[in-house]
C-alpha atoms as a PDB file:
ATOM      1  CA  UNK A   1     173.118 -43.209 -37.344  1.00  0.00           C
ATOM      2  CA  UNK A   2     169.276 -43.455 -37.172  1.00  0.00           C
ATOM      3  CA  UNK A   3     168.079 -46.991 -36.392  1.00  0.00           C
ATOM      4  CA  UNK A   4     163.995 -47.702 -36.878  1.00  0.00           C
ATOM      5  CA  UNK A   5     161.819 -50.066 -36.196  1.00  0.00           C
ATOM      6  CA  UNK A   6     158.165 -50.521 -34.977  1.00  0.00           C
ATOM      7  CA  UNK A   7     156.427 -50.292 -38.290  1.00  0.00           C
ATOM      8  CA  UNK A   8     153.148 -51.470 -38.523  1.00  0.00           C
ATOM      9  CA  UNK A   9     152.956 -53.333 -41.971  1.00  0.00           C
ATOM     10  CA  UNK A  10     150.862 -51.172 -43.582  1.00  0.00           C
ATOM     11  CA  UNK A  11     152.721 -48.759 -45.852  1.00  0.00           C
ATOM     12  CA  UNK A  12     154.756 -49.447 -48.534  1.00  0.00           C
ATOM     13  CA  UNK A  13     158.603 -48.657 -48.916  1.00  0.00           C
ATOM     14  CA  UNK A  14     158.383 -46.521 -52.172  1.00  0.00           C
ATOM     15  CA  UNK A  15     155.667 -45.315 -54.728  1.00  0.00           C
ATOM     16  CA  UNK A  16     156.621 -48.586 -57.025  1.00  0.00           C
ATOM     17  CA  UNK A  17     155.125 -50.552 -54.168  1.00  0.00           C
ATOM     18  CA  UNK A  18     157.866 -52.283 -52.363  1.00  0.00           C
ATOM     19  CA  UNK A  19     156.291 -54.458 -49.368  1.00  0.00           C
ATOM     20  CA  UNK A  20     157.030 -53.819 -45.795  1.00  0.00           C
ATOM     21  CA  UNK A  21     156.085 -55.944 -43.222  1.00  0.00           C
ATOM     22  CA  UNK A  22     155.751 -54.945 -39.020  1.00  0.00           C
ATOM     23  CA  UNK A  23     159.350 -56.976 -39.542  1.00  0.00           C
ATOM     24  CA  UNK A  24     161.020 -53.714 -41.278  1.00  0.00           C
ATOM     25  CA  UNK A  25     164.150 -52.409 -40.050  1.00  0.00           C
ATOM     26  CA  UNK A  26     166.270 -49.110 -41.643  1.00  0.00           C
ATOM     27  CA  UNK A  27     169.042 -47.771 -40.785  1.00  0.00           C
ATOM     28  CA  UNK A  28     170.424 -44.505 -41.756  1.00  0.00           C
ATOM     29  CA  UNK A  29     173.992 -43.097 -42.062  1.00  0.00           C
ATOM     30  CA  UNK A  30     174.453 -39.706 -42.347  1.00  0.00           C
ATOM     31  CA  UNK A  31     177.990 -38.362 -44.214  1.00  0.00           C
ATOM     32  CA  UNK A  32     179.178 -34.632 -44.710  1.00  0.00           C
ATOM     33  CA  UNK A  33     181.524 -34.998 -47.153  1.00  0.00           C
ATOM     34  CA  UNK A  34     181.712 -31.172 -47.278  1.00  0.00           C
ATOM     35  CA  UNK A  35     179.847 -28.177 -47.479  1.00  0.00           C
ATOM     36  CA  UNK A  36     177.549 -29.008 -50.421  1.00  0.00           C
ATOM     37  CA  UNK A  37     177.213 -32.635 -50.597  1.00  0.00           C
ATOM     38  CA  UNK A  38     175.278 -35.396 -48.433  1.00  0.00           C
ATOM     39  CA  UNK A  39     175.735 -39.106 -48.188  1.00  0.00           C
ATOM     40  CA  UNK A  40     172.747 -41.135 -46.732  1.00  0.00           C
ATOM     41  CA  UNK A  41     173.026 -44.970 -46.812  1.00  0.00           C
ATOM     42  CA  UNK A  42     169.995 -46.951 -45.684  1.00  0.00           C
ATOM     43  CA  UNK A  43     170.080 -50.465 -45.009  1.00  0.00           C
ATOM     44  CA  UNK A  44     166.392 -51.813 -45.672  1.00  0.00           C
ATOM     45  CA  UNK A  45     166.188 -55.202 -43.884  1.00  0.00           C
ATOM     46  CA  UNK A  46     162.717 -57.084 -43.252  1.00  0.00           C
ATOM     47  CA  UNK A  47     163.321 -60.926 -42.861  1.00  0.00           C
ATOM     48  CA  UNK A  48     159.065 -61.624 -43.764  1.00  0.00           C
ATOM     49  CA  UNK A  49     159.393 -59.264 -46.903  1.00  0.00           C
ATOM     50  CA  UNK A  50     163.021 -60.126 -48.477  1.00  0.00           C
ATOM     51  CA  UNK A  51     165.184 -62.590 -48.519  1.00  0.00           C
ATOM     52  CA  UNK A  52     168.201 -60.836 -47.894  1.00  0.00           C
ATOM     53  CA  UNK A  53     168.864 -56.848 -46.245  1.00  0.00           C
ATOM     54  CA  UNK A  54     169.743 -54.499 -49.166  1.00  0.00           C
ATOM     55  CA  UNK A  55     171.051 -51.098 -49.531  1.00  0.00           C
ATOM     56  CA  UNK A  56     170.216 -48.048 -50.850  1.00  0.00           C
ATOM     57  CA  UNK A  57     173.087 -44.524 -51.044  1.00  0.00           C
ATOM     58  CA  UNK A  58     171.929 -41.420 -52.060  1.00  0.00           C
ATOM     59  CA  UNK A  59     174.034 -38.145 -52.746  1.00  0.00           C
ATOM     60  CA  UNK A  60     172.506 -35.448 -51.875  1.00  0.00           C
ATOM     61  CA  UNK A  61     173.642 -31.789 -53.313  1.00  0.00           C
ATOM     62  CA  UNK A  62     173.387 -28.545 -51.406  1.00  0.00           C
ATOM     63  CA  UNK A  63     171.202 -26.164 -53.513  1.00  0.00           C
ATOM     64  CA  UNK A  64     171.796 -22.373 -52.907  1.00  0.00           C
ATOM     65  CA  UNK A  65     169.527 -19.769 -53.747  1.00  0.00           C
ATOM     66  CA  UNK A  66     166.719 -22.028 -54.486  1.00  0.00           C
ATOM     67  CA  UNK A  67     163.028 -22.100 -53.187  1.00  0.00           C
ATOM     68  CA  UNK A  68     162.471 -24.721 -50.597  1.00  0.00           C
ATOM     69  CA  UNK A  69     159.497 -26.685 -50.914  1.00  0.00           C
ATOM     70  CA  UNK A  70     157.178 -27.851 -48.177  1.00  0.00           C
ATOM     71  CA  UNK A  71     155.578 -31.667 -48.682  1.00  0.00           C
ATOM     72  CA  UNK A  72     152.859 -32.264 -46.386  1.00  0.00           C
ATOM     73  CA  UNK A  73     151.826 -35.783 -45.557  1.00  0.00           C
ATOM     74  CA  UNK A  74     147.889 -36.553 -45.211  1.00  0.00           C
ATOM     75  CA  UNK A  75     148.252 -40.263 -43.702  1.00  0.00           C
ATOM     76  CA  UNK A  76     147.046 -39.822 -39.953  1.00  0.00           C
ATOM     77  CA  UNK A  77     146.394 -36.078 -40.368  1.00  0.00           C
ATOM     78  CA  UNK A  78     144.386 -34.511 -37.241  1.00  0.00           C
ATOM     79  CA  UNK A  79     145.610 -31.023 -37.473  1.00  0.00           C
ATOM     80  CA  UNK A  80     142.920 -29.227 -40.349  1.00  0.00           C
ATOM     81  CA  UNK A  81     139.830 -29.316 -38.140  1.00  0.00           C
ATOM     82  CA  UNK A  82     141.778 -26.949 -35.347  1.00  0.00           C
ATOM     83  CA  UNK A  83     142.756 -24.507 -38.231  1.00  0.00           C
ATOM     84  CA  UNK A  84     139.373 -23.056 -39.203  1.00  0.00           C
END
């Protein structure tokens, strides 16, 4: 289980522009049903933002023999200037 809070209001929850508030609190469960397949529950609850906590489950599936791809996120980023 993976409990955060601390946010600062700023961001939103999704690309379809969910609100968040500094109020925002997620927690994540983790499940192995077996070798290829993830469970991840996360309970999205921000008392300024929503009326009510709400859940989201994804399945995640195990993909052998694929390419893994990198995603890189610019918000905050202080690393390029040291790379040249």
């Amino acid at each position: 289980m993976v409990d955060t809070t601390g946010f600062n209001g700023k961001a939103w929850l999704d690309a379809a522009g969910h609100p968040a508030t500094e109020a925002l609190r997620i927690v994540e469960r983790y499940q192995r049903r077996d070798v290829g397949h993830l469970d991840v529950t996360l309970r999205i609850d921000d008392v300024k933002a929503y009326t009510r906590p709400w859940v989201v489950t994804l399945h995640l599936h195990l993909l052998p023999d694929t390419e893994l791809l990198e995603f890189v996120c610019n918000e905050n980023e202080r690393d390029l200037r040291h790379l040249n």
